[in-house]
PDB file of N, CA and C in Angstrom:
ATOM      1  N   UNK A   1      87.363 113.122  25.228  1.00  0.00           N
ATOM      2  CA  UNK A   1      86.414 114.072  25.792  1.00  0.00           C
ATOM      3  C   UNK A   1      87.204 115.296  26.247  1.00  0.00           C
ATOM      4  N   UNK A   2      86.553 116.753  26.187  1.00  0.00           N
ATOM      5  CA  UNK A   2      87.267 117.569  26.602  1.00  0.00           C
ATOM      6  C   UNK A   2      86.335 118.495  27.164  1.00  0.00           C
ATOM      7  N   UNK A   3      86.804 119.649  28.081  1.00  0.00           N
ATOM      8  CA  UNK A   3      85.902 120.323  28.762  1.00  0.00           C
ATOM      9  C   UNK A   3      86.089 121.786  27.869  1.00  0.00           C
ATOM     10  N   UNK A   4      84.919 122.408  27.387  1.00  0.00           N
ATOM     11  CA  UNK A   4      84.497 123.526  26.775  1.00  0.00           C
ATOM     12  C   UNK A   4      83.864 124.409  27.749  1.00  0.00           C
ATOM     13  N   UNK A   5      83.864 125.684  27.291  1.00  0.00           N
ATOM     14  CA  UNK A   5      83.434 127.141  27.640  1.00  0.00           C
ATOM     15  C   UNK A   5      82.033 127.050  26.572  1.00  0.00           C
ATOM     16  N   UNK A   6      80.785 127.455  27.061  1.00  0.00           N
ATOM     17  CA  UNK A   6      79.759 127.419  26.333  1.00  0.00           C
ATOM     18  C   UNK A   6      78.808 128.930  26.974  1.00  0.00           C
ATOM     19  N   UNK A   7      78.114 129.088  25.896  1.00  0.00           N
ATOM     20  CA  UNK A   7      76.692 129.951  26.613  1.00  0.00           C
ATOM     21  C   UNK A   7      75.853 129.390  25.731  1.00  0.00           C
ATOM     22  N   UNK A   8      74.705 129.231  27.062  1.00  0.00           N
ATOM     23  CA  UNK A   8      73.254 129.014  26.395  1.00  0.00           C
ATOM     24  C   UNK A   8      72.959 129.912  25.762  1.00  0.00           C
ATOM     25  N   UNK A   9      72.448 129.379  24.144  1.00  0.00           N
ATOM     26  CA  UNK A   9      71.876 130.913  23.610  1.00  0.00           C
ATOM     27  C   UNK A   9      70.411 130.477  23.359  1.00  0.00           C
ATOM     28  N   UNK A  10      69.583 129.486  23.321  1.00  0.00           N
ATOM     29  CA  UNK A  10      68.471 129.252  23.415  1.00  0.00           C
ATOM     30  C   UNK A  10      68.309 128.202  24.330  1.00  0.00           C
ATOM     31  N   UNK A  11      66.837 127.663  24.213  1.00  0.00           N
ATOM     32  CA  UNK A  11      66.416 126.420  25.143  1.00  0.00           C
ATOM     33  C   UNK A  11      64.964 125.999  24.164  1.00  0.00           C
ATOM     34  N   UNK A  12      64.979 124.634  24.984  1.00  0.00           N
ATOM     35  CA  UNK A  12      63.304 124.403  24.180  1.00  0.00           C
ATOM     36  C   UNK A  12      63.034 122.978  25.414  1.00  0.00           C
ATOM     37  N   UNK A  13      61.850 123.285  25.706  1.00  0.00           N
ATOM     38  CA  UNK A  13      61.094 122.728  26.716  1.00  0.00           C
ATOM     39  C   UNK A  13      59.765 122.211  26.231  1.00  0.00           C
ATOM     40  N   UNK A  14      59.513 120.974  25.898  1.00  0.00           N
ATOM     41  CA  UNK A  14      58.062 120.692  25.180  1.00  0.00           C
ATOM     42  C   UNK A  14      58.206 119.134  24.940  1.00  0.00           C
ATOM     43  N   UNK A  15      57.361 118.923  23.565  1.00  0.00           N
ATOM     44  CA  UNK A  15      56.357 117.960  23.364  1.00  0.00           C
ATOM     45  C   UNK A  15      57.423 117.675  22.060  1.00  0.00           C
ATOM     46  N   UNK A  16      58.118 116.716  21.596  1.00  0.00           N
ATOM     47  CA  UNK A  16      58.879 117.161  20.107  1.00  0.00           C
ATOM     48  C   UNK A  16      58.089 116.269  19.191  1.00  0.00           C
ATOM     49  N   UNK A  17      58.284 115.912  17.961  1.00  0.00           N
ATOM     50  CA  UNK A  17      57.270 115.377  16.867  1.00  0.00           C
ATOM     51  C   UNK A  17      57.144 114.151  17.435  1.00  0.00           C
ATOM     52  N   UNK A  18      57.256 113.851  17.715  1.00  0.00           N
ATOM     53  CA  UNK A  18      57.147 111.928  18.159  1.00  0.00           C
ATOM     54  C   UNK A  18      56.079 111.769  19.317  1.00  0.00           C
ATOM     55  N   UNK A  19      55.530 112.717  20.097  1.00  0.00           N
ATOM     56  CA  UNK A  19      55.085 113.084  21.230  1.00  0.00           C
ATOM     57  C   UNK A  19      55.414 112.997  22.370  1.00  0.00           C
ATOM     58  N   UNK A  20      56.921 112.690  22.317  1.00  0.00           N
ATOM     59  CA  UNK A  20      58.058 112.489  23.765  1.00  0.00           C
ATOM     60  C   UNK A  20      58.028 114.032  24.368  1.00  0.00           C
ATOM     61  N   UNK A  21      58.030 114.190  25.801  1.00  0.00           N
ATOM     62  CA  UNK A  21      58.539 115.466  26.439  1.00  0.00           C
ATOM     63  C   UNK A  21      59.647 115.177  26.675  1.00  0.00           C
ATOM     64  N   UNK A  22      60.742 116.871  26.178  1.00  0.00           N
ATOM     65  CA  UNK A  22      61.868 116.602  26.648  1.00  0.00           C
ATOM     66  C   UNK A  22      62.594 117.857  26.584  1.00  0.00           C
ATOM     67  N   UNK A  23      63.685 118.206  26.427  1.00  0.00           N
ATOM     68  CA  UNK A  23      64.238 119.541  26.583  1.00  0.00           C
ATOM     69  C   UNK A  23      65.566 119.448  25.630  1.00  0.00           C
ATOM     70  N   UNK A  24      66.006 120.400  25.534  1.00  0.00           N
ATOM     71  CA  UNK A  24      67.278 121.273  24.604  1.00  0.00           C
ATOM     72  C   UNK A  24      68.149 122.313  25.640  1.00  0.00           C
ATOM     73  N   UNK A  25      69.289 122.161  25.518  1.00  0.00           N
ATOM     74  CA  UNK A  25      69.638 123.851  25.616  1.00  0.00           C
ATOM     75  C   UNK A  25      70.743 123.850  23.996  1.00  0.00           C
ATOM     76  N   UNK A  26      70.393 125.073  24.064  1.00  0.00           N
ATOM     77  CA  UNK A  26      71.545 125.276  22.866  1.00  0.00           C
ATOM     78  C   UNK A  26      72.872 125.979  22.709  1.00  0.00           C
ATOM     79  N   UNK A  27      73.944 125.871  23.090  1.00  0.00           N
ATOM     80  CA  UNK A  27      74.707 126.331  23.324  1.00  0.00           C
ATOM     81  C   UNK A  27      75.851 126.651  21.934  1.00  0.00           C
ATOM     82  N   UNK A  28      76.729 127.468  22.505  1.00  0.00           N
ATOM     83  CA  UNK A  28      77.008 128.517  21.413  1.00  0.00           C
ATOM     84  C   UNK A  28      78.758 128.231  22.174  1.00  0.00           C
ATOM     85  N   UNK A  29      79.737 127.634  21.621  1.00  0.00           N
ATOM     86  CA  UNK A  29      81.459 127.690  21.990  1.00  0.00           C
ATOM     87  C   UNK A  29      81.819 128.821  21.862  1.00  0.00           C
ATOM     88  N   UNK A  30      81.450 129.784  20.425  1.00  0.00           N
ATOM     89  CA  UNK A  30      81.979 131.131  20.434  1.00  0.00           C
ATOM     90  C   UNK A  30      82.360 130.277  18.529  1.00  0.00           C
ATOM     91  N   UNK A  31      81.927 130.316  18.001  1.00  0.00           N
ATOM     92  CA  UNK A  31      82.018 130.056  16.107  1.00  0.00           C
ATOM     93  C   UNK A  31      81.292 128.889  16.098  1.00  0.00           C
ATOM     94  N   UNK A  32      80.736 127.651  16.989  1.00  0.00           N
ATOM     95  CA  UNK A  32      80.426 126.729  17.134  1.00  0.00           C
ATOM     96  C   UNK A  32      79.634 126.079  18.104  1.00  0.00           C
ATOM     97  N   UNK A  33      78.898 125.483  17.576  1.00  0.00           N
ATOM     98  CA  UNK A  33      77.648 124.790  18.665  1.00  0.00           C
ATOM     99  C   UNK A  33      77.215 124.120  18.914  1.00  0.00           C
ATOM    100  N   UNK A  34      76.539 123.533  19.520  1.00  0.00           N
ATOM    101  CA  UNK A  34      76.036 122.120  20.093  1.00  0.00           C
ATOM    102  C   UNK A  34      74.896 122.196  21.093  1.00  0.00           C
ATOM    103  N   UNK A  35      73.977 121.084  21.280  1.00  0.00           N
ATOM    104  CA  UNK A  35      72.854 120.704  21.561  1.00  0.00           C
ATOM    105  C   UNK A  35      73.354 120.063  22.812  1.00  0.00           C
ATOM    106  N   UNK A  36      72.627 120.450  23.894  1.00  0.00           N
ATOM    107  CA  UNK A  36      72.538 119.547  25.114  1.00  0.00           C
ATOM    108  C   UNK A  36      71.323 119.169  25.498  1.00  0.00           C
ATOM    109  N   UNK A  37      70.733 117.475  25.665  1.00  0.00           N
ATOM    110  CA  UNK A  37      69.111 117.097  25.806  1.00  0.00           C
ATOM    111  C   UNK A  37      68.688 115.656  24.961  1.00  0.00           C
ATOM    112  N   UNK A  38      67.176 116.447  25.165  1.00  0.00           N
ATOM    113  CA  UNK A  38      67.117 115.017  24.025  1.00  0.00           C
ATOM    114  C   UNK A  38      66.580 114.069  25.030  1.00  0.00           C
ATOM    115  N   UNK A  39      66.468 113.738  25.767  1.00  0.00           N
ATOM    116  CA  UNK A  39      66.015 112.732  26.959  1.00  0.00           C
ATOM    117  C   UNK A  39      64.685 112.701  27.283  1.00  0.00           C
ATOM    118  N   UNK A  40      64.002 111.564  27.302  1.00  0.00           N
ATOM    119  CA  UNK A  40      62.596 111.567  27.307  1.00  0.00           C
ATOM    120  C   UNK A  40      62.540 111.305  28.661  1.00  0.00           C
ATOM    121  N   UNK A  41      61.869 112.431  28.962  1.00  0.00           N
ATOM    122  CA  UNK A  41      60.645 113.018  30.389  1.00  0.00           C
ATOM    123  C   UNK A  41      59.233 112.006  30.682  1.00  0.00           C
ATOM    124  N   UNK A  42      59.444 111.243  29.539  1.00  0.00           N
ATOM    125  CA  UNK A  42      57.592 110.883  29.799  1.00  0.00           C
ATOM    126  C   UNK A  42      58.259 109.098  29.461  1.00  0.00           C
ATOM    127  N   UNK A  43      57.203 108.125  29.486  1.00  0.00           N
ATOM    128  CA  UNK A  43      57.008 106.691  29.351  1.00  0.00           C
ATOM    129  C   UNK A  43      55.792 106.603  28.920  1.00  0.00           C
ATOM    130  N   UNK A  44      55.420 105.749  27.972  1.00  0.00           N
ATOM    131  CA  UNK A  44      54.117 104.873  27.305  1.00  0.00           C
ATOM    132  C   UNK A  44      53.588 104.694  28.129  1.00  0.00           C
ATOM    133  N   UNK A  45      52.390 104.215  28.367  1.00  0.00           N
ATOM    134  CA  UNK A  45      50.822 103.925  29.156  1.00  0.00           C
ATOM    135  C   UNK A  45      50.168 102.972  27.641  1.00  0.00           C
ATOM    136  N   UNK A  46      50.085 101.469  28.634  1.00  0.00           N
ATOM    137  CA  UNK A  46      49.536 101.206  27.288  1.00  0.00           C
ATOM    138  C   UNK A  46      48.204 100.245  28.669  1.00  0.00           C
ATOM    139  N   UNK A  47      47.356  99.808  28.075  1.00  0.00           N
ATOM    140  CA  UNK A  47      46.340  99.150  28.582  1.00  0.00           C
ATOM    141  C   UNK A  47      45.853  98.189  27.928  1.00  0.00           C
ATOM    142  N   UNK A  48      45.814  97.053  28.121  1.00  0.00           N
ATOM    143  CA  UNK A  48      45.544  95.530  27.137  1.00  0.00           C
ATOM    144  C   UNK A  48      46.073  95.927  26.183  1.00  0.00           C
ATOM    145  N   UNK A  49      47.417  95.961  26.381  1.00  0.00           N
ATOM    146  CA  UNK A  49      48.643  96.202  25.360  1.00  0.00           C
ATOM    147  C   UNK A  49      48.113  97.053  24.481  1.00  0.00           C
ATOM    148  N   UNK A  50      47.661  98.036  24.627  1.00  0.00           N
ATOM    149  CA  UNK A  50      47.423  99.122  23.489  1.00  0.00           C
ATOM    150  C   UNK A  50      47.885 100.544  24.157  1.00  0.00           C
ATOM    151  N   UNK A  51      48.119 101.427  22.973  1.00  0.00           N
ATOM    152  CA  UNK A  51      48.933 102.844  23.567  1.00  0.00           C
ATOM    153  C   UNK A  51      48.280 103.454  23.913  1.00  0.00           C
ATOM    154  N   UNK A  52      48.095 104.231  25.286  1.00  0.00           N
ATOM    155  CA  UNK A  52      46.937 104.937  26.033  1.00  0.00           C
ATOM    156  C   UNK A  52      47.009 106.731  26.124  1.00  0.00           C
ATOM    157  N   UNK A  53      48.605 106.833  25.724  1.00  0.00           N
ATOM    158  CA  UNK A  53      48.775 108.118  26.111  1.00  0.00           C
ATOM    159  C   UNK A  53      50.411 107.764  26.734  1.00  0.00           C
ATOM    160  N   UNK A  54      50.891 109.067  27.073  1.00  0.00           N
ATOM    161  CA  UNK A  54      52.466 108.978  28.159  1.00  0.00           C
ATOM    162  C   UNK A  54      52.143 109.940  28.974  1.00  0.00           C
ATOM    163  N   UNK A  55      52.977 109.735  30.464  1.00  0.00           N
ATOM    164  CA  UNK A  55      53.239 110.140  31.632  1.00  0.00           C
ATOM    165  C   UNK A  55      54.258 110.542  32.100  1.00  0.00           C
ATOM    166  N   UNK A  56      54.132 111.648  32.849  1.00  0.00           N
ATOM    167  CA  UNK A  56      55.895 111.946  33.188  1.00  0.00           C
ATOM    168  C   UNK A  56      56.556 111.051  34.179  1.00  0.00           C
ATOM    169  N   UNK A  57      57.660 111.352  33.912  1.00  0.00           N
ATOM    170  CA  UNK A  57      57.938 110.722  34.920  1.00  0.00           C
ATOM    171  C   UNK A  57      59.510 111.492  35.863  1.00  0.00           C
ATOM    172  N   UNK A  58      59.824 110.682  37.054  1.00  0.00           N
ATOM    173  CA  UNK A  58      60.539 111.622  37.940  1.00  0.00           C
ATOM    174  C   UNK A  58      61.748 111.799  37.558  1.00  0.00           C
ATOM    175  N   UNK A  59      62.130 110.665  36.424  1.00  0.00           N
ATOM    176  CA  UNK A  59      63.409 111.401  35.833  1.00  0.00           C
ATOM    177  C   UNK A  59      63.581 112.622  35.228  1.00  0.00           C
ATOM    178  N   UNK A  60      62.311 112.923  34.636  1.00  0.00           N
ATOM    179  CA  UNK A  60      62.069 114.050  33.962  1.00  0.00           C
ATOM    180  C   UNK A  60      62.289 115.286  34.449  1.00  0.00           C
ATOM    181  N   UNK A  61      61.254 115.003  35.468  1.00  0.00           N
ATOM    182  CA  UNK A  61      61.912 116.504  36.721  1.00  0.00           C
ATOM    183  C   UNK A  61      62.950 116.743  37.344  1.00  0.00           C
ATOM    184  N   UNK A  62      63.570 115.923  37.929  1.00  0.00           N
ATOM    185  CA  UNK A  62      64.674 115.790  38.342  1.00  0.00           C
ATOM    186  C   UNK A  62      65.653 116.124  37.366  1.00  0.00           C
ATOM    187  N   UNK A  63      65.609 115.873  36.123  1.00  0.00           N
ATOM    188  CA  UNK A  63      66.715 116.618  35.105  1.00  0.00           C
ATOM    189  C   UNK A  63      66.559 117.688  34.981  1.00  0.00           C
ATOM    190  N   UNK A  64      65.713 117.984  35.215  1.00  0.00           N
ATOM    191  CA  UNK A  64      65.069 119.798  35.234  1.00  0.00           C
ATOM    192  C   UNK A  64      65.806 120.277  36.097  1.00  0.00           C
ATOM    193  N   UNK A  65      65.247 120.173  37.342  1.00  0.00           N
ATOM    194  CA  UNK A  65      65.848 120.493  38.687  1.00  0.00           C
ATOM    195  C   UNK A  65      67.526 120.396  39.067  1.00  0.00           C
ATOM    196  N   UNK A  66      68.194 119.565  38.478  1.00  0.00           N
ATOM    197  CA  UNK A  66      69.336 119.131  38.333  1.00  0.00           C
ATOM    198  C   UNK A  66      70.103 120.417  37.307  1.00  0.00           C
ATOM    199  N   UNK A  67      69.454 120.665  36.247  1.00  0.00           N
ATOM    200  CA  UNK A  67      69.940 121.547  35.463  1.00  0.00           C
ATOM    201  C   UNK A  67      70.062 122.512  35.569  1.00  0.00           C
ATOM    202  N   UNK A  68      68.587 123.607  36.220  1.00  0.00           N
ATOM    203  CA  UNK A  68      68.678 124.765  36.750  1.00  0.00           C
ATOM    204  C   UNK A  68      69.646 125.020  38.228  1.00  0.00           C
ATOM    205  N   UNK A  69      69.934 123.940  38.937  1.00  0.00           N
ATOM    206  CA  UNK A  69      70.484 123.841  40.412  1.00  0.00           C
ATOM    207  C   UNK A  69      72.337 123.552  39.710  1.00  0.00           C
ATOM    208  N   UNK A  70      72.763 123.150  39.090  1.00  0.00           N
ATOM    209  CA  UNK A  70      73.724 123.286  38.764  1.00  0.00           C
ATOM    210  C   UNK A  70      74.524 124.498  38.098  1.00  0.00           C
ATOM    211  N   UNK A  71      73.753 125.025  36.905  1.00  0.00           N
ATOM    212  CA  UNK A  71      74.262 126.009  36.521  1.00  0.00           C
ATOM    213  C   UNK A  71      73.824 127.584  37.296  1.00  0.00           C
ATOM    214  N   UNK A  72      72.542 127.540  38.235  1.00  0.00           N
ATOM    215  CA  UNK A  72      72.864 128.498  39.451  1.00  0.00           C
ATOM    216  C   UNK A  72      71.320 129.216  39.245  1.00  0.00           C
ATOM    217  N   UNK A  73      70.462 128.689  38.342  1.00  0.00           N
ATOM    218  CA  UNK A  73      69.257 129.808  37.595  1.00  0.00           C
ATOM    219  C   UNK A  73      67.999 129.294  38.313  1.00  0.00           C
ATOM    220  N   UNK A  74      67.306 130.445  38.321  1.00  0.00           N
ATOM    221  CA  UNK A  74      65.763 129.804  39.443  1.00  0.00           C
ATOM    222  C   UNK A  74      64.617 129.385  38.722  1.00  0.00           C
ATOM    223  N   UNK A  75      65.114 129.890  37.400  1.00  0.00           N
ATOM    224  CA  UNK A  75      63.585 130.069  36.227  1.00  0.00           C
ATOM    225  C   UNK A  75      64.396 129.240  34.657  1.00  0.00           C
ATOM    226  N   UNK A  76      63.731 128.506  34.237  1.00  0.00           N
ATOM    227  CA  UNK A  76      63.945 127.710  32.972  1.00  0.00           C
ATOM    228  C   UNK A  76      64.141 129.217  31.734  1.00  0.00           C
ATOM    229  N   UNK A  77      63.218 129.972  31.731  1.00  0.00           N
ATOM    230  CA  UNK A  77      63.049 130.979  31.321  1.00  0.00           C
ATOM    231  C   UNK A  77      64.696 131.919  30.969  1.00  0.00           C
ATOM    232  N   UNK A  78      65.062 131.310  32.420  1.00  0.00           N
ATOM    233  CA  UNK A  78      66.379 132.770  32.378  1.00  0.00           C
ATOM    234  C   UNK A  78      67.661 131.724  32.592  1.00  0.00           C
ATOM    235  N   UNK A  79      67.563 131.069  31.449  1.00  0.00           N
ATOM    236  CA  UNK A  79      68.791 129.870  31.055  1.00  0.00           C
ATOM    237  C   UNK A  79      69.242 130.624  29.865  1.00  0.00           C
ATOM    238  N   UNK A  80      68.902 131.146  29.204  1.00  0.00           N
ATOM    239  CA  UNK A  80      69.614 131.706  27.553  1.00  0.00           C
ATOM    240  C   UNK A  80      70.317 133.025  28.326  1.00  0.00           C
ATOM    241  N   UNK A  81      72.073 132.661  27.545  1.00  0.00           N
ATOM    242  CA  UNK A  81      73.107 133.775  28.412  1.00  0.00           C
ATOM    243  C   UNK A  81      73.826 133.226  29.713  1.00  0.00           C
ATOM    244  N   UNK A  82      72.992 132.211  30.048  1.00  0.00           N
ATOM    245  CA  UNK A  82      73.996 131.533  31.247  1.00  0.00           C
ATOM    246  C   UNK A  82      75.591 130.783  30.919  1.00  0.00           C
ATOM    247  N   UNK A  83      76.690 131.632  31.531  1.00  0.00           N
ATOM    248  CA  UNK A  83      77.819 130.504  31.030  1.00  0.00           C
ATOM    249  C   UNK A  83      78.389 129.823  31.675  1.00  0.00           C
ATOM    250  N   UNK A  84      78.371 128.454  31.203  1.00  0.00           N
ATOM    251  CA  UNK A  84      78.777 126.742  31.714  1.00  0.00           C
ATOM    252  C   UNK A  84      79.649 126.502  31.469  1.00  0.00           C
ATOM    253  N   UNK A  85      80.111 125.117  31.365  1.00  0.00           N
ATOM    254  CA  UNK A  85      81.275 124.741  31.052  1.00  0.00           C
ATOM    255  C   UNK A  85      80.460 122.932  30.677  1.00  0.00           C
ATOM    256  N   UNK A  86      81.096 122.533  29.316  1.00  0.00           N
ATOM    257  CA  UNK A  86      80.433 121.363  29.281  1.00  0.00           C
ATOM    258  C   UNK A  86      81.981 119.853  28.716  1.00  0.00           C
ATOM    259  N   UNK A  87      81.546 118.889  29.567  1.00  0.00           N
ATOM    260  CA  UNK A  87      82.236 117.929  29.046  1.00  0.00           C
ATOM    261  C   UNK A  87      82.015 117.116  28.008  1.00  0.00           C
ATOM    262  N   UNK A  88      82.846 117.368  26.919  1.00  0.00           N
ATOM    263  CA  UNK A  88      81.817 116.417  25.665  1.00  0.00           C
ATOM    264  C   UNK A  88      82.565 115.866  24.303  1.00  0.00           C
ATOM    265  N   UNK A  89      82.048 115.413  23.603  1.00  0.00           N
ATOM    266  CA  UNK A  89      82.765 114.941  22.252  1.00  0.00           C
ATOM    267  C   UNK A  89      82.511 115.706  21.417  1.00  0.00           C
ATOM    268  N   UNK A  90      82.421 115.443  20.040  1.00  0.00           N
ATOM    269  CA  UNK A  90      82.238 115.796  18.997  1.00  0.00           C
ATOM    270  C   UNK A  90      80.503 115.606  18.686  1.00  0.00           C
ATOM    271  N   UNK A  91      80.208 114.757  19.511  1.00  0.00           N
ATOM    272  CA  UNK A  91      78.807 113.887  19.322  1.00  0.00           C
ATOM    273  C   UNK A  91      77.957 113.975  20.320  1.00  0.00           C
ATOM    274  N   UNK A  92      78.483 114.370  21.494  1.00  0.00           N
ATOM    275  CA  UNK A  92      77.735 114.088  22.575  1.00  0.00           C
ATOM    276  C   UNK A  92      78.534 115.105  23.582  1.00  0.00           C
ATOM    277  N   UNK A  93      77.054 115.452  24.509  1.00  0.00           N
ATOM    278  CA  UNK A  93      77.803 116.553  25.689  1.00  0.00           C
ATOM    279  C   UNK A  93      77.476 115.568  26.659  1.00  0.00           C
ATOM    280  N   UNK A  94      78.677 114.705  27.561  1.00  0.00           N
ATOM    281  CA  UNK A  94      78.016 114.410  28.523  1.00  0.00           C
ATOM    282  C   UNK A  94      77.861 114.579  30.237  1.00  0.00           C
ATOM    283  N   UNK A  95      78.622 116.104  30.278  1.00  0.00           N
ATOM    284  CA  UNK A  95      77.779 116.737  31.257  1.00  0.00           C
ATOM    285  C   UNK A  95      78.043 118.045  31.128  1.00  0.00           C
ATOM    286  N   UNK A  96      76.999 119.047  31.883  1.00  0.00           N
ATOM    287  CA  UNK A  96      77.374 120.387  32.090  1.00  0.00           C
ATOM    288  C   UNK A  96      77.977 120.465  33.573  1.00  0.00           C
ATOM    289  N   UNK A  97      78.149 122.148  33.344  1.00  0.00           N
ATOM    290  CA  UNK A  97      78.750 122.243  34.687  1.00  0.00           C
ATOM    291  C   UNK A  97      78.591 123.848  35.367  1.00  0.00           C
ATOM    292  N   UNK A  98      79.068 124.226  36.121  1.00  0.00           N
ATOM    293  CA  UNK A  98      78.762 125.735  36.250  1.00  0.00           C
ATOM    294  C   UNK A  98      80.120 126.193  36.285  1.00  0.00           C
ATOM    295  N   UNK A  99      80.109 127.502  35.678  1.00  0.00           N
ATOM    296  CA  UNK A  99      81.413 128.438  34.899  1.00  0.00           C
ATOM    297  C   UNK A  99      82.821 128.456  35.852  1.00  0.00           C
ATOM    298  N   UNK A 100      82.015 128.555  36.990  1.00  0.00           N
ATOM    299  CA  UNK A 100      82.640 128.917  38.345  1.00  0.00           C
ATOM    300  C   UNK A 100      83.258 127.801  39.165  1.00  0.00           C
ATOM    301  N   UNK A 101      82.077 126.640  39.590  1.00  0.00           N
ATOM    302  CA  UNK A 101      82.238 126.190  40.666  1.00  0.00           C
ATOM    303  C   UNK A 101      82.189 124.431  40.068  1.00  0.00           C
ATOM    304  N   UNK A 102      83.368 124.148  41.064  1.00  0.00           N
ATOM    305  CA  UNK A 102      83.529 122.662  40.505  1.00  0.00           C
ATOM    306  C   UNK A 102      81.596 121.865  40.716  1.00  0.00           C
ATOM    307  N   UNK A 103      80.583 122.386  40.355  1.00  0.00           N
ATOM    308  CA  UNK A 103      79.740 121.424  40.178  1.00  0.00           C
ATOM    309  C   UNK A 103      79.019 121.274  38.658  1.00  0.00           C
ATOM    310  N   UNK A 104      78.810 119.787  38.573  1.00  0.00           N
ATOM    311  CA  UNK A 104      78.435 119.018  37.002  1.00  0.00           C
ATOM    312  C   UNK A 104      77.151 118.351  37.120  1.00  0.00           C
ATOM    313  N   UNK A 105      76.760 117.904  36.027  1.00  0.00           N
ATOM    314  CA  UNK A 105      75.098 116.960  36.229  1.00  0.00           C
ATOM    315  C   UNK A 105      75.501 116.243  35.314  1.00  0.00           C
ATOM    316  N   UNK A 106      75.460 114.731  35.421  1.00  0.00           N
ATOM    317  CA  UNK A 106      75.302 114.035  34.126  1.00  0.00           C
ATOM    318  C   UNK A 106      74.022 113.052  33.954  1.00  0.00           C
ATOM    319  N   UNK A 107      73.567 113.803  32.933  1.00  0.00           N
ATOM    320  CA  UNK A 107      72.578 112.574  33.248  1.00  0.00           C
ATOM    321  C   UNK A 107      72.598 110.839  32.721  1.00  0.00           C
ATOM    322  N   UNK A 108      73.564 110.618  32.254  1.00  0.00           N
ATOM    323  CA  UNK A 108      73.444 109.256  32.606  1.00  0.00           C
ATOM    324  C   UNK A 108      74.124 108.251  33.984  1.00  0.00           C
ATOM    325  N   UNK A 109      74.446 109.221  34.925  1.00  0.00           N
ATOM    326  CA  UNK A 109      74.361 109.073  36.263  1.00  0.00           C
ATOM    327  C   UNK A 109      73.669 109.718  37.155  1.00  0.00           C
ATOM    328  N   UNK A 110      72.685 110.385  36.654  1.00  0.00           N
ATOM    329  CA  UNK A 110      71.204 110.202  37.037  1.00  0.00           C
ATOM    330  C   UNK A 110      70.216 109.179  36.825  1.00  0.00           C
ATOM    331  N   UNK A 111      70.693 108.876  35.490  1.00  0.00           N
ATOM    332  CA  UNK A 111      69.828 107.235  35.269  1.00  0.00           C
ATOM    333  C   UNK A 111      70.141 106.372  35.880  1.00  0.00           C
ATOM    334  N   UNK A 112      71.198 106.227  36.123  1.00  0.00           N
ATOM    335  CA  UNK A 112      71.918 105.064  37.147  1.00  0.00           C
ATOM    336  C   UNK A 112      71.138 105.213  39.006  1.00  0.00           C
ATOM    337  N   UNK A 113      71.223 106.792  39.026  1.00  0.00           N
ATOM    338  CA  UNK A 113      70.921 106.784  40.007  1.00  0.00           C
ATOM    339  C   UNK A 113      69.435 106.793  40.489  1.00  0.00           C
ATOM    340  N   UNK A 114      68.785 106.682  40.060  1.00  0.00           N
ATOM    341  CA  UNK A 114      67.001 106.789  39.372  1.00  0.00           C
ATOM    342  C   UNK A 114      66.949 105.289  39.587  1.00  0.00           C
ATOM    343  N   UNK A 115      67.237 104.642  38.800  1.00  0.00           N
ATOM    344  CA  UNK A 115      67.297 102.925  38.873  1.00  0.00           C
ATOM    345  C   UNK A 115      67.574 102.435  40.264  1.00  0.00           C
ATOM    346  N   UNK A 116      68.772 102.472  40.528  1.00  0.00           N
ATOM    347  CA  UNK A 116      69.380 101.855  42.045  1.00  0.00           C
ATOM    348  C   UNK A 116      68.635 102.368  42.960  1.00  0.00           C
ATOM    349  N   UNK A 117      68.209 103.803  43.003  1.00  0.00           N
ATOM    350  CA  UNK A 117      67.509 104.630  44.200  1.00  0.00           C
ATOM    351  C   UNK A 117      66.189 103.951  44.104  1.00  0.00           C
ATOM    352  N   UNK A 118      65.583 103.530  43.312  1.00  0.00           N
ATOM    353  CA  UNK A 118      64.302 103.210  42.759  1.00  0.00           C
ATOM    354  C   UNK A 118      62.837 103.696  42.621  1.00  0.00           C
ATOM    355  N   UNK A 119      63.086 105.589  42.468  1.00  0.00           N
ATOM    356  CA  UNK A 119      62.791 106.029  42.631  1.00  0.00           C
ATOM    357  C   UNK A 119      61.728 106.841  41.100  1.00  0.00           C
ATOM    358  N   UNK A 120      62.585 105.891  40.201  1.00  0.00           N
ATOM    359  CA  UNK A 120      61.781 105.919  39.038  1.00  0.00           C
ATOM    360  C   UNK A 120      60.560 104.407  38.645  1.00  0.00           C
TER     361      UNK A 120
END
């Protein structure tokens, strides 16, 4: 794993083909790029075991909130141009961070912490 220099150059916030909510940012190394996201916001609803629809849920927001509060931005909107710093592979980013200041988000210690807190 190694830590990179990135700018968001897009984002995507929605519904993706499968009907999961979830998010993107897209970031740009400077010749090279990579995807940060992908994490489903919502859970099944099923009723006498049948599929009813999905619901958000608080992991969802909380990755939100986590994301904009880390890299320093008040509006989802005004994330493209922000520059981070991300820890990651070849395959996987698994956390961001802000350009400046030793703070990171990962979210799979948000999941951890979602679970134990029990707040999901």
């Amino acid at each position: 794993m190694e830590i990179k220099n990135a700018v968001v150059t897009s984002t995507y916030l929605g519904i993706e083909d499968h009907g999961i909510m979830t998010c993107y940012l897209y970031l740009d190394y400077g010749g090279s790029g990579q995807g940060f996201g992908g994490y489903g916001f919502d859970s099944p609803v099923k009723e006498s075991g049948k599929f009813k629809g999905r619901v958000g849920t608080a992991f969802g927001c909380e990755f939100i909130r986590r994301v904009l509060t880390v890299l320093g931005v008040d509006k989802w909107e005004n994330l493209p141009g922000t520059h981070l710093r991300v820890k990651a592979e070849q395959i996987k980013i698994h956390e961001i961070g802000h350009i400046l200041k030793d703070n990171w988000f990962s979210p799979e210690a948000l999941a951890r912490e979602m679970v134990i807190g029990g707040a999901e």
